[in-house]
N, C-alpha and C. Protein backbone atom coordinates (compact mmCIF):
# COMPACT_ATOMS: atom_id res chain seq x y z
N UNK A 1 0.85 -1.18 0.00
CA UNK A 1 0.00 0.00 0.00
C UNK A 1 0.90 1.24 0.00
N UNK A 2 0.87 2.32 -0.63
CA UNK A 2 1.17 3.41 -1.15
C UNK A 2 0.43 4.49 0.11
N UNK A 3 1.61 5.19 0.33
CA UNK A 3 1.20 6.62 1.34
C UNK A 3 -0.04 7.32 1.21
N UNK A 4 -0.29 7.36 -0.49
CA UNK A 4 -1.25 7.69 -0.70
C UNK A 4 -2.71 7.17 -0.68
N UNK A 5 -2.75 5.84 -0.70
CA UNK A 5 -3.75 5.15 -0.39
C UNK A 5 -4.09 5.33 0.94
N UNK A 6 -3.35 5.19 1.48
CA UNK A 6 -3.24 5.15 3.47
C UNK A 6 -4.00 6.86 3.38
N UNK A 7 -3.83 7.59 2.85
CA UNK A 7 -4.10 9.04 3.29
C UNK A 7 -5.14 8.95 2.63
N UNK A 8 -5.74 8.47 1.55
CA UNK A 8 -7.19 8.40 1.00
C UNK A 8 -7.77 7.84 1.77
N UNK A 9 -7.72 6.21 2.32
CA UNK A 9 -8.42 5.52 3.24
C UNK A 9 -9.04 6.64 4.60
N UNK A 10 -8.02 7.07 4.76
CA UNK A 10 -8.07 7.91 6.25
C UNK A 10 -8.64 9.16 6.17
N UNK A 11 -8.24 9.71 4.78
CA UNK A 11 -9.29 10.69 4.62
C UNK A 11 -10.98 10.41 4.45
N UNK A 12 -10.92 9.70 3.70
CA UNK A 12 -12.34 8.98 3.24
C UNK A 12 -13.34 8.32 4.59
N UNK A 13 -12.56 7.71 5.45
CA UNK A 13 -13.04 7.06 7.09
C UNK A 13 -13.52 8.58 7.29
N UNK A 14 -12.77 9.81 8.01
CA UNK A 14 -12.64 10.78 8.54
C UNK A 14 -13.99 11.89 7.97
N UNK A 15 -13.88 11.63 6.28
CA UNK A 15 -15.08 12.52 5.49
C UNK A 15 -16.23 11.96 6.35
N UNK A 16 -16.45 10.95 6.27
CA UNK A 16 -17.87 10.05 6.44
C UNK A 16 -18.22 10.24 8.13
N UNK A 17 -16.94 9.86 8.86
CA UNK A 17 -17.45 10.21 10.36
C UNK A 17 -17.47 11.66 10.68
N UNK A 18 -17.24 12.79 9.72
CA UNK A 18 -17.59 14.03 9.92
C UNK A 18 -18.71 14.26 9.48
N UNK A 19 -19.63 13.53 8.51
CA UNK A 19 -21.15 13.86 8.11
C UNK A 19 -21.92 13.08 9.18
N UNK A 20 -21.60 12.02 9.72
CA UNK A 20 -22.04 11.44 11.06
C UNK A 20 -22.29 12.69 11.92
N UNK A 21 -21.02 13.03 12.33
CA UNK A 21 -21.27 13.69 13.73
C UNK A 21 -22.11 14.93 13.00
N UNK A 22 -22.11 15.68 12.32
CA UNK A 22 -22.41 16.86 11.66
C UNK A 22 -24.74 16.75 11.70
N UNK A 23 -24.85 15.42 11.33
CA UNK A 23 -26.19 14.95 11.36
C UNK A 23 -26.44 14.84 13.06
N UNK A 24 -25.73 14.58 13.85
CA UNK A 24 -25.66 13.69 15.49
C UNK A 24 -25.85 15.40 15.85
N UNK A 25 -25.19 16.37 15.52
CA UNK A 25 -25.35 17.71 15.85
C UNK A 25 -26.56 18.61 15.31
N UNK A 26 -27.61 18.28 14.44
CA UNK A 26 -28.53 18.70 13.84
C UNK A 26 -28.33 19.54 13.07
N UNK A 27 -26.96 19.49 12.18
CA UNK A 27 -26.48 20.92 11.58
C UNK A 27 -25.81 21.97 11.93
N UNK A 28 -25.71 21.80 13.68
CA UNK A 28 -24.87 22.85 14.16
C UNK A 28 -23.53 22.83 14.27
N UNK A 29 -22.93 22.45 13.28
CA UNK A 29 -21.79 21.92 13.04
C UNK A 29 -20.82 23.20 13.17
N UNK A 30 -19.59 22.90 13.25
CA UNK A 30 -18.70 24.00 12.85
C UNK A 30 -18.54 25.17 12.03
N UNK A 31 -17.76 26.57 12.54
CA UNK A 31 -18.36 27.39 11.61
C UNK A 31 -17.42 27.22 10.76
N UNK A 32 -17.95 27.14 9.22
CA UNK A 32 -16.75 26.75 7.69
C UNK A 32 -15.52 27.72 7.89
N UNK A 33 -16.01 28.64 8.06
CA UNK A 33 -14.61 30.02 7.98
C UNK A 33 -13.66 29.48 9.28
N UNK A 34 -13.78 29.13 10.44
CA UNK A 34 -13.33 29.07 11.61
C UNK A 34 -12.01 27.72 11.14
N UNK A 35 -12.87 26.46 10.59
CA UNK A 35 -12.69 25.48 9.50
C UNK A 35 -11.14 25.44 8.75
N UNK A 36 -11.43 26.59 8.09
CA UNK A 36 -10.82 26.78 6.65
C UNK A 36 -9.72 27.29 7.17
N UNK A 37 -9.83 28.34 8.00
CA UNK A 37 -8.96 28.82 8.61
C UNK A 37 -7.88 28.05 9.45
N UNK A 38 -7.92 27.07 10.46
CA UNK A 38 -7.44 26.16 10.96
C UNK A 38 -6.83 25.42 9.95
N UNK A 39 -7.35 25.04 8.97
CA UNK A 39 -6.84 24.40 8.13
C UNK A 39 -5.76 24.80 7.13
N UNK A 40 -5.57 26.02 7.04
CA UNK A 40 -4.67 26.65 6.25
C UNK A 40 -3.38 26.53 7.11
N UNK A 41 -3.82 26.97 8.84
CA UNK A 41 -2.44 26.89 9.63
C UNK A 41 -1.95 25.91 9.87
N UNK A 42 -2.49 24.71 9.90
CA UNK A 42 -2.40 23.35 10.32
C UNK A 42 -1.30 22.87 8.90
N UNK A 43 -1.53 23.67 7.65
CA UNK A 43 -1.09 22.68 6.05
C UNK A 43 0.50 23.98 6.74
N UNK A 44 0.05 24.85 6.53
CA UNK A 44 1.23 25.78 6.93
C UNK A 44 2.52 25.44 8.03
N UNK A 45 2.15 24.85 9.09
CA UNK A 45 2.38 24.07 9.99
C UNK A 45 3.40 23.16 10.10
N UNK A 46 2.20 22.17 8.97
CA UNK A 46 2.90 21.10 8.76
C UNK A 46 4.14 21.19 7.55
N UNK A 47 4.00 22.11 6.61
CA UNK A 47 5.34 21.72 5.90
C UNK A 47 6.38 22.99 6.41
N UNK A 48 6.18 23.30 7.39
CA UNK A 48 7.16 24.40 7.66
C UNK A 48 8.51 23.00 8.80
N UNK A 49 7.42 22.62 9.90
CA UNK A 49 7.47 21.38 10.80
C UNK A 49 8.27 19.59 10.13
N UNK A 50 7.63 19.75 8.87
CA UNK A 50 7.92 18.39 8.82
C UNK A 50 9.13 18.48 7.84
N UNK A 51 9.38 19.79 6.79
CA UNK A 51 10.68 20.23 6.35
C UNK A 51 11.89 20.18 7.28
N UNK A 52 11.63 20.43 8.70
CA UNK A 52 12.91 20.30 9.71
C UNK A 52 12.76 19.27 9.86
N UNK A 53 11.95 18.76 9.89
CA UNK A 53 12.71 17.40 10.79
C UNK A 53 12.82 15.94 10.34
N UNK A 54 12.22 16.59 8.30
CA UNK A 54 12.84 15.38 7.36
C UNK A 54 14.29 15.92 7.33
N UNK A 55 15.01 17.40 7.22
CA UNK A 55 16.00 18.04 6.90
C UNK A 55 17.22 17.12 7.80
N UNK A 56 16.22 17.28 9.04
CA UNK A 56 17.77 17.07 10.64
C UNK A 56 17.63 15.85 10.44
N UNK A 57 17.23 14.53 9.68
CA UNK A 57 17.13 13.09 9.68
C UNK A 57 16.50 12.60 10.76
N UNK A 58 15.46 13.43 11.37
CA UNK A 58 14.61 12.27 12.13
C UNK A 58 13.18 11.50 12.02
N UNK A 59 13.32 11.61 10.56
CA UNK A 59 12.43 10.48 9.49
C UNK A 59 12.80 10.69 7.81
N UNK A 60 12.55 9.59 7.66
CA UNK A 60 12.03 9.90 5.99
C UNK A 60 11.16 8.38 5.56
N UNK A 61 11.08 9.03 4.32
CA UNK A 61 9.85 8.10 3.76
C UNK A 61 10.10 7.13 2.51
N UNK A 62 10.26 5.73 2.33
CA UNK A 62 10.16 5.14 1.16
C UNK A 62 9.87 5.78 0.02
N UNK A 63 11.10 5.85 -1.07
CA UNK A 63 10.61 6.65 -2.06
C UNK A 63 9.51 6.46 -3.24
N UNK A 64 9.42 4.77 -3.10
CA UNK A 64 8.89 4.15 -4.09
C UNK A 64 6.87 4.44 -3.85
N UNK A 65 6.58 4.44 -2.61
CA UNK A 65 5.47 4.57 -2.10
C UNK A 65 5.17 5.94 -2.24
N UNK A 66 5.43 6.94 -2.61
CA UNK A 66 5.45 7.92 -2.36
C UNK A 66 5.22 8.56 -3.99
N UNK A 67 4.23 9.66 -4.14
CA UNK A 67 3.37 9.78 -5.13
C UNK A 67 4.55 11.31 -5.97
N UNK A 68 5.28 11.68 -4.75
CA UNK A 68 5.73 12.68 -5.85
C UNK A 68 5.99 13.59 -5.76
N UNK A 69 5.19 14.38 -5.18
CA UNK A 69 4.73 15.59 -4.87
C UNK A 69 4.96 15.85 -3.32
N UNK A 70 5.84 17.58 -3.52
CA UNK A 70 6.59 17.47 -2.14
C UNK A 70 6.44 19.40 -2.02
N UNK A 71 6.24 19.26 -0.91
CA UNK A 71 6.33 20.90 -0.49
C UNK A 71 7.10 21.19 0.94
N UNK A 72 8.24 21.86 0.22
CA UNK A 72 9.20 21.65 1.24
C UNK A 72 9.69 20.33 0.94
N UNK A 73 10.28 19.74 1.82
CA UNK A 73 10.65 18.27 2.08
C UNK A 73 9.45 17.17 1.85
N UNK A 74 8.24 17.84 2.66
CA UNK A 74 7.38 16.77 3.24
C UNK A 74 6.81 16.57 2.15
N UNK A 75 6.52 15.53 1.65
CA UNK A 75 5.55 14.69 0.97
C UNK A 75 4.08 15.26 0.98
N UNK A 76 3.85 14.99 -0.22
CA UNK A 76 2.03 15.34 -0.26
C UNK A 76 1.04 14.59 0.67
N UNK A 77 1.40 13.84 0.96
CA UNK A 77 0.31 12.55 1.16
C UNK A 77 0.47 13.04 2.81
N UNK A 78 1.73 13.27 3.44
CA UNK A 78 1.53 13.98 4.80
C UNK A 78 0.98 14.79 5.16
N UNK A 79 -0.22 15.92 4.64
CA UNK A 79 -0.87 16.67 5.10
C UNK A 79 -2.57 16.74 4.98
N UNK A 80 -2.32 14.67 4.81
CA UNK A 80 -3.96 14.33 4.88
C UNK A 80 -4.03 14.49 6.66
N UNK A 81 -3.29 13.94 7.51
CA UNK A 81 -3.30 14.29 8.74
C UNK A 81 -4.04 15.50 9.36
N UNK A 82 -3.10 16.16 9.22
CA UNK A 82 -3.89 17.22 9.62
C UNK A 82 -5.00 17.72 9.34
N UNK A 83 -5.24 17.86 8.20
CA UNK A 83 -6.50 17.93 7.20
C UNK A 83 -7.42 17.22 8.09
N UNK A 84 -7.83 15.86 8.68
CA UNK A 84 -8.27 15.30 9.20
C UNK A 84 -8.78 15.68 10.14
N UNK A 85 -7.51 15.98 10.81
CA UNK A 85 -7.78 16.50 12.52
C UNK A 85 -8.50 17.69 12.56
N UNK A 86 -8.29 18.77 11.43
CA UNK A 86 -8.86 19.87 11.40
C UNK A 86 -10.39 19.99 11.09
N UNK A 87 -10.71 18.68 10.67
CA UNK A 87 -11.91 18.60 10.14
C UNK A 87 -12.97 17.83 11.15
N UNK A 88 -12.16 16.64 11.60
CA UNK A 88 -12.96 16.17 12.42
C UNK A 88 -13.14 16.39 13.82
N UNK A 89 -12.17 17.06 14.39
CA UNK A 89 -12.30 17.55 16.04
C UNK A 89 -13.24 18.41 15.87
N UNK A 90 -13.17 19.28 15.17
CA UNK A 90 -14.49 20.41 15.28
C UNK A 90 -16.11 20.04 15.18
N UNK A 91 -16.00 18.96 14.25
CA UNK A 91 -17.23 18.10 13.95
C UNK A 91 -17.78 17.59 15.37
N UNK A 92 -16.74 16.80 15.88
CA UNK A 92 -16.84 16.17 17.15
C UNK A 92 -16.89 17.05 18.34
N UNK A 93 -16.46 18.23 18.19
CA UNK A 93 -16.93 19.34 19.27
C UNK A 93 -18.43 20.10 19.18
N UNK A 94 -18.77 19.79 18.07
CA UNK A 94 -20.32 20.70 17.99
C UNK A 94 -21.26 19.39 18.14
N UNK A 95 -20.68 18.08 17.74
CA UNK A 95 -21.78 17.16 18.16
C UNK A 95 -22.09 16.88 19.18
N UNK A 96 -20.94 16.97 20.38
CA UNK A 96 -21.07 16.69 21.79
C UNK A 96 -21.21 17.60 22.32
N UNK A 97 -21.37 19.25 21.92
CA UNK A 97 -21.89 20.30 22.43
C UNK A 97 -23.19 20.05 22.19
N UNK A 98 -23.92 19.70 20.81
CA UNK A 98 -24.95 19.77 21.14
C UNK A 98 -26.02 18.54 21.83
N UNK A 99 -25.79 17.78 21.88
CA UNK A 99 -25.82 16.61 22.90
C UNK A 99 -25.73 17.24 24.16
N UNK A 100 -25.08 17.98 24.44
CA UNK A 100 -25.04 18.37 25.94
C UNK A 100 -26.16 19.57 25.92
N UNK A 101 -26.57 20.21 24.95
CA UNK A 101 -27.70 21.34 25.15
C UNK A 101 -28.82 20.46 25.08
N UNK A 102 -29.02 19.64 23.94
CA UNK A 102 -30.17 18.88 24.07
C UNK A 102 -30.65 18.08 25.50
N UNK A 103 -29.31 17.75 26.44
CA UNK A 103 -29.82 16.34 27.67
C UNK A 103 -30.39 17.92 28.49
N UNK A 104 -29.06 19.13 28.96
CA UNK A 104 -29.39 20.09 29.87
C UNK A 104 -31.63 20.86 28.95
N UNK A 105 -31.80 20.87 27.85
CA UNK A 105 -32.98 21.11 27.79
C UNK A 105 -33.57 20.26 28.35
N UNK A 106 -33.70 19.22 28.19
CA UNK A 106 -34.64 17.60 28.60
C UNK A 106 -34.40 17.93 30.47
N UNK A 107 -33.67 18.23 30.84
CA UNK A 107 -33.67 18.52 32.67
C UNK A 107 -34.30 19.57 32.68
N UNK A 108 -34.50 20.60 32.23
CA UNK A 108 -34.59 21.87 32.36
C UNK A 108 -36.46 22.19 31.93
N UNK A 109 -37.06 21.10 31.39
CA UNK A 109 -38.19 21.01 31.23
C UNK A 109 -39.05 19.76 31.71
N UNK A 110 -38.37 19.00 31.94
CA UNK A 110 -38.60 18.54 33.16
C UNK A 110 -38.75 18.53 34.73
């Protein structure tokens, strides 16, 4: 399996459990701009981050698995990660926020 497959798989898991939680939240999902934004610093981040420390040798990556495409040092396929995280923590913070407004209504009218 190819880096890139691994980062499709994981992106693709990650898409799907973000329309989960996004439905589990009734739509009150994350705000896109807040989103986009995170996500720009997170890609920024990461090839500023993973340029040092492919540079100082404390990793590198099979060249053969590896699709090609490099910014900075780091490989393309390394900034499905973050991408991920940026996408799905927020998902997962408005679903269990709203889960928690919905139980505190259900006490609160009761």
């Amino acid at each position: 399996m190819t880096y890139l497959e691994l980062a499709a798989w994981f992106l693709g898991a990650t898409i799907l459990l973000v329309g989960v939680l996004v439905l589990v939240a009734r739509g009150r999902g994350p705000h896109a701009g807040a989103v986009a934004l995170t996500v720009l610093v997170l890609l920024v981040l990461t090839a500023v981050f993973d340029t040092l420390m492919i540079a100082t040798g404390l990793f590198h990556y099979a060249g053969p698995q590896l699709l090609g495409i490099h910014i900075g040092l780091a490989p393309l396929e390394d900034f499905a990660y973050p991408l991920a995280g940026a996408l799905l923590l927020p998902a997962l913070w408005a679903a269990l926020r709203s889960r928690r407004r919905d139980h505190n209504e259900h006490e609160e009218s009761a």
